[in-house]
C-alpha atoms as a PDB file:
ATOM      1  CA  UNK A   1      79.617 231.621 326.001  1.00  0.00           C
ATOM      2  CA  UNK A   2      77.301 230.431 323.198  1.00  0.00           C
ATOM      3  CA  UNK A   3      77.477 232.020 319.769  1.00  0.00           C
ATOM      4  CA  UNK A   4      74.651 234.366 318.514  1.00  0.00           C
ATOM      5  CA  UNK A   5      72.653 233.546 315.654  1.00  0.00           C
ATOM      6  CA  UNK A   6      70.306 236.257 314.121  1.00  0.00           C
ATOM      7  CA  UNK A   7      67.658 235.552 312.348  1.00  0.00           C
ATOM      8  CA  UNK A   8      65.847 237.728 309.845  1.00  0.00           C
ATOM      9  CA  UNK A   9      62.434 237.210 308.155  1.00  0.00           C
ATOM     10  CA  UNK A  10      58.931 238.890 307.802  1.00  0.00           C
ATOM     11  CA  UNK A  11      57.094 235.080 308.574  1.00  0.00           C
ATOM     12  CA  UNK A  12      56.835 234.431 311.879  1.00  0.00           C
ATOM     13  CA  UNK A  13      56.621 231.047 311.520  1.00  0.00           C
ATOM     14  CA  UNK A  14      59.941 231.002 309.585  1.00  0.00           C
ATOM     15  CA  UNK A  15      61.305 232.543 312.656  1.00  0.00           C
ATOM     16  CA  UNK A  16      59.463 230.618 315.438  1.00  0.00           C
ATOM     17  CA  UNK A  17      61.136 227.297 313.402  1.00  0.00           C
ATOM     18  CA  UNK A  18      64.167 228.328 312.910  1.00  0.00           C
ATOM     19  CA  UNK A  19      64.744 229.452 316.272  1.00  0.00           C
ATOM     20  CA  UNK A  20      63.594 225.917 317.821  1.00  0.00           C
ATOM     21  CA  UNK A  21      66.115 224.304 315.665  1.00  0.00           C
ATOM     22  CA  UNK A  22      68.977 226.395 315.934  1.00  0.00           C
ATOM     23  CA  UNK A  23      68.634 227.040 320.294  1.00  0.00           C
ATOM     24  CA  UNK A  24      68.905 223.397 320.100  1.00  0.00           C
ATOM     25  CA  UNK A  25      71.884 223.391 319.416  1.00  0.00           C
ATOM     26  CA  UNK A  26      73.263 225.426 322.053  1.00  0.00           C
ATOM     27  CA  UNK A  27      73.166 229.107 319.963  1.00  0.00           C
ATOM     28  CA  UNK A  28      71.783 232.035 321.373  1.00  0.00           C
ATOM     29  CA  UNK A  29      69.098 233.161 319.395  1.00  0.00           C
ATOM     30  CA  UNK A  30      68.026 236.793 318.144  1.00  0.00           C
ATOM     31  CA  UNK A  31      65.188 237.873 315.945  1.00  0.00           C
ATOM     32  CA  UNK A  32      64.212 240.769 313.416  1.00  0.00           C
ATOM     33  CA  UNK A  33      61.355 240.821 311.155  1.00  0.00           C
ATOM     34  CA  UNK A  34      62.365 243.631 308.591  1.00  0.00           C
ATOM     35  CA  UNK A  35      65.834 244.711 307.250  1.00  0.00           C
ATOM     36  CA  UNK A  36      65.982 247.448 308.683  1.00  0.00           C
ATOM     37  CA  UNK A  37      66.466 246.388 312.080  1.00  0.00           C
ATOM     38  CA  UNK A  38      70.010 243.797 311.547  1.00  0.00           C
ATOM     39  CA  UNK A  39      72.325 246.946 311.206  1.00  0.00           C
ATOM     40  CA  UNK A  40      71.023 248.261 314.412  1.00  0.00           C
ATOM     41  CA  UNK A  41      71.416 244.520 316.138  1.00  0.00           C
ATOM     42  CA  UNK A  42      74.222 244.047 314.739  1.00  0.00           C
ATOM     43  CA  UNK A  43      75.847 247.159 316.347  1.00  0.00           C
ATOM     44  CA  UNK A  44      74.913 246.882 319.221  1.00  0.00           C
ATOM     45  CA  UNK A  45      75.327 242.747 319.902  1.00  0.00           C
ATOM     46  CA  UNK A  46      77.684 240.313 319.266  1.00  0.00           C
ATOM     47  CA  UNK A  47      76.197 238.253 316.532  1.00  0.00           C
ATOM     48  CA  UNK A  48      77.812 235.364 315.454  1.00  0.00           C
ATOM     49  CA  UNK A  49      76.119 234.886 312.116  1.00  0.00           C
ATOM     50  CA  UNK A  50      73.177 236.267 310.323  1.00  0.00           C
ATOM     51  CA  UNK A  51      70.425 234.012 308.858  1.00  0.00           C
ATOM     52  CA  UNK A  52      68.732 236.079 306.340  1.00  0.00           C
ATOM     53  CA  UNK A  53      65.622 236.489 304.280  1.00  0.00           C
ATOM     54  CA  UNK A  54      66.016 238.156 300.712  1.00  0.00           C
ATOM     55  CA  UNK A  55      62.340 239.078 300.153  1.00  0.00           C
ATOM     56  CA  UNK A  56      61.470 241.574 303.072  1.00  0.00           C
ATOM     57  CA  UNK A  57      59.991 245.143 303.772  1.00  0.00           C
ATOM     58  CA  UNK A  58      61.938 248.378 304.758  1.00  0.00           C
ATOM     59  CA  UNK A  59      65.256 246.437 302.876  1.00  0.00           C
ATOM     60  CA  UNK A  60      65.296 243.557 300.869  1.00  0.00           C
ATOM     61  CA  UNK A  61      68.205 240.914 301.848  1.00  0.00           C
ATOM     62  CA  UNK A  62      70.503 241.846 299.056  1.00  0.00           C
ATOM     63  CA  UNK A  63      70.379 245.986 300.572  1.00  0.00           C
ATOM     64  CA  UNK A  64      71.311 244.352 304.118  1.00  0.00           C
ATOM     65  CA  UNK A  65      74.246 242.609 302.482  1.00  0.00           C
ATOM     66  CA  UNK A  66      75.856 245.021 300.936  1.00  0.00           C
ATOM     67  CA  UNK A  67      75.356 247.299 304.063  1.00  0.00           C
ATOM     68  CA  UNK A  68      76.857 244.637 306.520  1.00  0.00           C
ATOM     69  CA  UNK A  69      80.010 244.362 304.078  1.00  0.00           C
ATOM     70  CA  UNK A  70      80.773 248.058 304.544  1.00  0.00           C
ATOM     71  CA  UNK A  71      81.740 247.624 307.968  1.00  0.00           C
ATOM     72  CA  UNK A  72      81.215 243.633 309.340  1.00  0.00           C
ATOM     73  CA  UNK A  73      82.571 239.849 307.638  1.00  0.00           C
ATOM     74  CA  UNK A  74      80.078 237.670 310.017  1.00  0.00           C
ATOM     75  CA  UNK A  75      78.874 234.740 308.232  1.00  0.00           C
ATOM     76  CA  UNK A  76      75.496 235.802 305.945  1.00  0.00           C
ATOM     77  CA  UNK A  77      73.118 232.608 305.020  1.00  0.00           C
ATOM     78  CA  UNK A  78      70.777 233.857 302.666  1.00  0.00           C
ATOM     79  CA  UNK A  79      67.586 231.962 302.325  1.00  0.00           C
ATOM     80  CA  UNK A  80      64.702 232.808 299.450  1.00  0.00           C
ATOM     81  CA  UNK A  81      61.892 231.465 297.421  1.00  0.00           C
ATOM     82  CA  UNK A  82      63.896 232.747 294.248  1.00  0.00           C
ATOM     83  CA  UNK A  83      65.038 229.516 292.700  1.00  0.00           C
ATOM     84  CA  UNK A  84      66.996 231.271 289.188  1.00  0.00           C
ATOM     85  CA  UNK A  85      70.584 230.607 289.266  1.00  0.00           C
ATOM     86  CA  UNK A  86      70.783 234.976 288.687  1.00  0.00           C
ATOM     87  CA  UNK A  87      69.705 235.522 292.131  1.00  0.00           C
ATOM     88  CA  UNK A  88      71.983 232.933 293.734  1.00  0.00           C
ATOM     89  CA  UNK A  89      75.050 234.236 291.869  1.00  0.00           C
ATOM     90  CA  UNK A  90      74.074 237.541 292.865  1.00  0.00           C
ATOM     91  CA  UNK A  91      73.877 236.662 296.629  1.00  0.00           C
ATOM     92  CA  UNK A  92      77.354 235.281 296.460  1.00  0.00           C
ATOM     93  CA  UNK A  93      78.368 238.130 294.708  1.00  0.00           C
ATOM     94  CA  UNK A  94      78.167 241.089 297.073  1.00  0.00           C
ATOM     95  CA  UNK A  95      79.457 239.152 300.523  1.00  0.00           C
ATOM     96  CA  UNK A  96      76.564 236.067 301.288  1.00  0.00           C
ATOM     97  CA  UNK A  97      78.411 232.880 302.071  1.00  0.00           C
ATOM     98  CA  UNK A  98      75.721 230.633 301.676  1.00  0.00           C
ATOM     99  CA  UNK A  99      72.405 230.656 299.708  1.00  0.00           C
ATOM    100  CA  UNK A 100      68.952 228.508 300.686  1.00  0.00           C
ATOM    101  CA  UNK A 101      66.108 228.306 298.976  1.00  0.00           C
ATOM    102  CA  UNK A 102      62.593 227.749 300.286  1.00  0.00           C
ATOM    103  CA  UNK A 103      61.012 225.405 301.241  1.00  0.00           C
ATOM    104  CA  UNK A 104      64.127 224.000 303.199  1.00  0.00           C
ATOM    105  CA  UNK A 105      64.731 221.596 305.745  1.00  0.00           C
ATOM    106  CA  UNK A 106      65.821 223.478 308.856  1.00  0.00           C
ATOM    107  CA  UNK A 107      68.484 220.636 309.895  1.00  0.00           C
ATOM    108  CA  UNK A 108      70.052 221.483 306.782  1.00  0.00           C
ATOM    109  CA  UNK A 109      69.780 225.088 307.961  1.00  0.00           C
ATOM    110  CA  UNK A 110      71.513 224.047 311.097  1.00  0.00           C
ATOM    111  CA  UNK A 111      74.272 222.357 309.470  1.00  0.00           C
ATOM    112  CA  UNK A 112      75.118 225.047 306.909  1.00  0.00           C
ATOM    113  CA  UNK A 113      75.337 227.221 310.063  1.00  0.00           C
ATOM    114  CA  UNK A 114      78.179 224.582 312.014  1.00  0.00           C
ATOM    115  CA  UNK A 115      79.757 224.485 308.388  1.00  0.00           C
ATOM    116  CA  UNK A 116      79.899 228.321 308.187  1.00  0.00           C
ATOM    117  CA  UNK A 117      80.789 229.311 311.817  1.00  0.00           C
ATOM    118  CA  UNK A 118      83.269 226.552 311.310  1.00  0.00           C
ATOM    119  CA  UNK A 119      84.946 227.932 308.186  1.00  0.00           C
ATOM    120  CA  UNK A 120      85.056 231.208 309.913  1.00  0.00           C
ATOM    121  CA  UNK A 121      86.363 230.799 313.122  1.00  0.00           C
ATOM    122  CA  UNK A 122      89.521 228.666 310.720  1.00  0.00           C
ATOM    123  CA  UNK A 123      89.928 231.882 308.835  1.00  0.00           C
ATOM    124  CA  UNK A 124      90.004 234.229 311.692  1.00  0.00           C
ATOM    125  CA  UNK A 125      92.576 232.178 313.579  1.00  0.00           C
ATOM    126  CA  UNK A 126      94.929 232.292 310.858  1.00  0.00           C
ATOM    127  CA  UNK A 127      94.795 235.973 310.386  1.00  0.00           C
ATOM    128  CA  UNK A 128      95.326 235.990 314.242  1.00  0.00           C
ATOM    129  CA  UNK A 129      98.308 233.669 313.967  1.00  0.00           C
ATOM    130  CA  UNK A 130      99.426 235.342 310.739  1.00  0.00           C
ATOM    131  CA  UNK A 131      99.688 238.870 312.637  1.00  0.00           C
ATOM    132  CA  UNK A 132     101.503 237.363 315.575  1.00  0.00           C
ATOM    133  CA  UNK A 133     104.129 236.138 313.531  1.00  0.00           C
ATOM    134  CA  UNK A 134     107.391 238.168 311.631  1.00  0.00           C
ATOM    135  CA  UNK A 135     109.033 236.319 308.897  1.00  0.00           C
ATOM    136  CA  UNK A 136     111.913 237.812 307.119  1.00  0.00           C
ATOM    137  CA  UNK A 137     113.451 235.149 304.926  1.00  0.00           C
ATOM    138  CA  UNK A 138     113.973 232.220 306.449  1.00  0.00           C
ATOM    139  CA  UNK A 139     113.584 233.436 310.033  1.00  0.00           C
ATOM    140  CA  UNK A 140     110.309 233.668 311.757  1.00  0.00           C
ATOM    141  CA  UNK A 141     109.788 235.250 315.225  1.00  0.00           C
ATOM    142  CA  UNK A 142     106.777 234.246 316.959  1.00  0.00           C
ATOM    143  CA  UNK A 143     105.748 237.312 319.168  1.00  0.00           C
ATOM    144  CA  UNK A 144     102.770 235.224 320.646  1.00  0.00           C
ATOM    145  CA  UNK A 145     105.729 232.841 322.401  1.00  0.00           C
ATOM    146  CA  UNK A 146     108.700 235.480 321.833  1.00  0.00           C
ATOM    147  CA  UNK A 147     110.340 232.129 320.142  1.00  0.00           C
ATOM    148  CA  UNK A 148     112.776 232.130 317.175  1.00  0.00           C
ATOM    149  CA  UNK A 149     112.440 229.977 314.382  1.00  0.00           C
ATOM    150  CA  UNK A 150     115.654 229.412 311.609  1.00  0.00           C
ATOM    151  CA  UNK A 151     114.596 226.956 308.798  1.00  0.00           C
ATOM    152  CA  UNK A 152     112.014 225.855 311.330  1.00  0.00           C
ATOM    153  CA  UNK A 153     114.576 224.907 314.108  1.00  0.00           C
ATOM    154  CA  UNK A 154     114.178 226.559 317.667  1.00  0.00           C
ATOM    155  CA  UNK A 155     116.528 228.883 318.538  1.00  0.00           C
ATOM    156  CA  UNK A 156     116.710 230.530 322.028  1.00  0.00           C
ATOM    157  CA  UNK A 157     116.761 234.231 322.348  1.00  0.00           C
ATOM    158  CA  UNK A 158     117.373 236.299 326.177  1.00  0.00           C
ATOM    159  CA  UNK A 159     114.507 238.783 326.749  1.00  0.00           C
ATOM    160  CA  UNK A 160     117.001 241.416 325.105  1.00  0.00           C
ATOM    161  CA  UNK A 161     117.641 239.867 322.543  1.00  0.00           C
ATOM    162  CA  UNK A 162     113.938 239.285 321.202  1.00  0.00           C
ATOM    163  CA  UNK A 163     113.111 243.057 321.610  1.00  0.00           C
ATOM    164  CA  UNK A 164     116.294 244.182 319.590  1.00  0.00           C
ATOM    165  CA  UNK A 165     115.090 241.061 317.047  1.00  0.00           C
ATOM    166  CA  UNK A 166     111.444 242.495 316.679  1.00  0.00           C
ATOM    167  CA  UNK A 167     111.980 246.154 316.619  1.00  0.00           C
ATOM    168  CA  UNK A 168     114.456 245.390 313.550  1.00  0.00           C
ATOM    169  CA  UNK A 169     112.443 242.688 312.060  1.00  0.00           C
ATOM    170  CA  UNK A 170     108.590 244.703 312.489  1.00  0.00           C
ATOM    171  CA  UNK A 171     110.837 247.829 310.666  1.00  0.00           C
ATOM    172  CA  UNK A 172     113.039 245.819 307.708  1.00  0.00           C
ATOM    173  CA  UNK A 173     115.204 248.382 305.410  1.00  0.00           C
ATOM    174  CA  UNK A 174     114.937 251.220 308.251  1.00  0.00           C
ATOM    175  CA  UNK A 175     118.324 252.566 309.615  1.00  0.00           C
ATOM    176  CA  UNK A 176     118.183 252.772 313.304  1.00  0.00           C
ATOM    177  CA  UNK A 177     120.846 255.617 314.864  1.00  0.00           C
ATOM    178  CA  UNK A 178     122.472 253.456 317.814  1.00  0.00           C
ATOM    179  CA  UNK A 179     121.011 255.586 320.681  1.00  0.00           C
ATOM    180  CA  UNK A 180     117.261 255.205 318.420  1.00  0.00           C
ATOM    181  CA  UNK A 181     118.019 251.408 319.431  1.00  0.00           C
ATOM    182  CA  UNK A 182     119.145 252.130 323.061  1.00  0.00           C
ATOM    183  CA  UNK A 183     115.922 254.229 324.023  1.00  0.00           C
ATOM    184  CA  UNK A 184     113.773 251.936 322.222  1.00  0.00           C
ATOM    185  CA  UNK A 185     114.467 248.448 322.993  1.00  0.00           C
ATOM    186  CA  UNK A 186     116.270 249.250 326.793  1.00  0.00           C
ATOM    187  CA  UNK A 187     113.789 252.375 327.241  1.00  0.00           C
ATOM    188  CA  UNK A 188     116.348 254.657 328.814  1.00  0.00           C
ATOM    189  CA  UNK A 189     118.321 257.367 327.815  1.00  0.00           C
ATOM    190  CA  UNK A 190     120.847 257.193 325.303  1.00  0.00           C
ATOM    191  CA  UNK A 191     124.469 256.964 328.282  1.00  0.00           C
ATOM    192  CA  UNK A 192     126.927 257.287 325.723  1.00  0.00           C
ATOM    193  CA  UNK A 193     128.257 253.612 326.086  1.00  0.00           C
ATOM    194  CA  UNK A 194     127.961 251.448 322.965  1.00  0.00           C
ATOM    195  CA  UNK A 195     129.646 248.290 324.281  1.00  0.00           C
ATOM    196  CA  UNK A 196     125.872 246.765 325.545  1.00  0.00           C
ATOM    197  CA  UNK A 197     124.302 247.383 322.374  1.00  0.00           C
ATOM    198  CA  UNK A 198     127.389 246.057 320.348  1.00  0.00           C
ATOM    199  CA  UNK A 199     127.663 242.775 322.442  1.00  0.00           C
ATOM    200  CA  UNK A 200     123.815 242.110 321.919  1.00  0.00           C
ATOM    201  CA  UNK A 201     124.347 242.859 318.146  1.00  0.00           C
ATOM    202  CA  UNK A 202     127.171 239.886 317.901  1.00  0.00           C
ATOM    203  CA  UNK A 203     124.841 238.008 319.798  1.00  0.00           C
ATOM    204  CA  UNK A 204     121.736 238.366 317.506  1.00  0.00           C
ATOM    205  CA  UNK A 205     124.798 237.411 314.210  1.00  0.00           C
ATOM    206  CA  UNK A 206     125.486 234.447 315.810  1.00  0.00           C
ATOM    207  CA  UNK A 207     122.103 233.074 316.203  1.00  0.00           C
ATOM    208  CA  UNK A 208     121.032 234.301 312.693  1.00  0.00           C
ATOM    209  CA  UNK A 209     123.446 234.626 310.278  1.00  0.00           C
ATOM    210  CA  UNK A 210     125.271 231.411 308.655  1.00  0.00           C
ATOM    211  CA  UNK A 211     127.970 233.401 308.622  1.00  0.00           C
ATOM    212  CA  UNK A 212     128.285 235.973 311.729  1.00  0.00           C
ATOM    213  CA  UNK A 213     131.236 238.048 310.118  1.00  0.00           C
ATOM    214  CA  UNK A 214     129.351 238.473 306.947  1.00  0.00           C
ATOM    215  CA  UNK A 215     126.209 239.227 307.700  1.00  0.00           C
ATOM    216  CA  UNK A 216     123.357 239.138 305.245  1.00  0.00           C
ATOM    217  CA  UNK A 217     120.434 240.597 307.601  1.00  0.00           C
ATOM    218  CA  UNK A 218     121.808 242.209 310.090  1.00  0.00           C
ATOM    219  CA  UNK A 219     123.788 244.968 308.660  1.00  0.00           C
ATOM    220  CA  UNK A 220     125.838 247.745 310.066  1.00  0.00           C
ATOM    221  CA  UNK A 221     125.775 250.964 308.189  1.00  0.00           C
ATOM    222  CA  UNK A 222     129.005 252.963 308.673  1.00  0.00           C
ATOM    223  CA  UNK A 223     128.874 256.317 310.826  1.00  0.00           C
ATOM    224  CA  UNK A 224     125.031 255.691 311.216  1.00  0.00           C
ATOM    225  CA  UNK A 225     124.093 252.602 312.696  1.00  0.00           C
ATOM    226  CA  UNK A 226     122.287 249.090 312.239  1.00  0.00           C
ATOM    227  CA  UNK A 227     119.598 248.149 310.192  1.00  0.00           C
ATOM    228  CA  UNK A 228     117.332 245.032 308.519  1.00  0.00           C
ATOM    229  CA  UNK A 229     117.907 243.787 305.388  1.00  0.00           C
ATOM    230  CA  UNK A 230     114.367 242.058 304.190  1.00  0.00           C
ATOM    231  CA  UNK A 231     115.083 239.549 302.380  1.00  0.00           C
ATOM    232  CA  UNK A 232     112.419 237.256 300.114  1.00  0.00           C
END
């Protein structure tokens, strides 16, 4: 699916331009002539990023900007005839990533727009790859391919094994009751047998400790039950 350029400003001909450019290049194009229509579009379509006038009626381009940051982080090009270096700064100031001034060339538009959808789409995959990822010291447990990494070596974990790891590792410094561990990583009933859970425990040691009978992360806690040391 093509990404979704919007493009905001009062000229017509600004518009009509733009949009030749920028569909030719493969984007979707939509179009608003005042500022108060982009919340509105921007609700209720996917936009992509937001090419956008300063001097306009109903809201001027800095208004818009400071609306879209209360609730969006799309890309915002602003483009003006203001040339001072005060206008600029304040642009980049409340949320704009980029800043144009008129006249322009609207293949330098079109690059600025690859540059900024670009920088974006790097930023939001390492927020996604940042939140599918638990690192507690030197371990790191990748939920998006349930794989264990020690130092950065591999280490294989059982099915079992990785839900026990990630329910202690997503809750470091929590102390988790035996049958809390039993109902929440099996999902049954607490039976009253704690060999299972105490074999799977030695098993976790012995894949992530250096030293499985001194223990620096995986802790037991005496008459209670296990819990996660987080460690820097």
């Amino acid at each position: 699916m093509s990404q979704t350029i919007l493009i905001v400003d009062d000229e017509r001909e600004v518009v009509d331009l733009l949009k030749l450019y920028i569909e030719n290049e493969g984007y979707h194009v939509l179009e608003a002539f005042d500022g108060k229509e982009v919340i509105d579009i921007v609700r209720k379509h996917k936009v992509d990023l937001v090419v956008l006038d300063i001097m306009m009626p109903e809201r001027d381009g800095f208004q818009v900007v400071r609306e879209l940051r209360q609730s969006f982080s799309i890309p915002v090009i602003l483009l003006s005839a203001r040339v001072q270096d005060h206008d600029k700064i304040l642009g980049l100031n409340i949320g704009a990533d980029d800043y144009m001034t008129k006249p322009f060339n609207p293949l330098e538009v079109v690059a600025r727009i690859h540059a900024q959808l670009r920088r974006y789409h790097h930023v939001q995959t390492e927020k996604v790859v940042a939140s599918e990822q638990v690192k507690i010291g030197d371990l790191i447990l990748d939920k998006a391919s349930c794989q264990l990494y020690k130092n950065e070596q591999s280490i294989g974990l059982t099915s079992i094994e990785y839900k026990l790891l990630l329910h202690f590792m997503e809750n470091p410094e929590r102390v988790f009751t035996k049958r809390q561990l039993l109902e929440s990583v099996w999902e049954q009933w607490y039976a009253g047998d704690d060999n299972t859970l105490m074999v799977y425990i030695c098993k976790l040691r012995e894949k992530i400790e250096a030293e499985p009978k001194n223990p620096v992360y995986l802790k037991t806690i005496r008459g209670l039950g296990y819990k996660f040391e987080k460690r820097c």
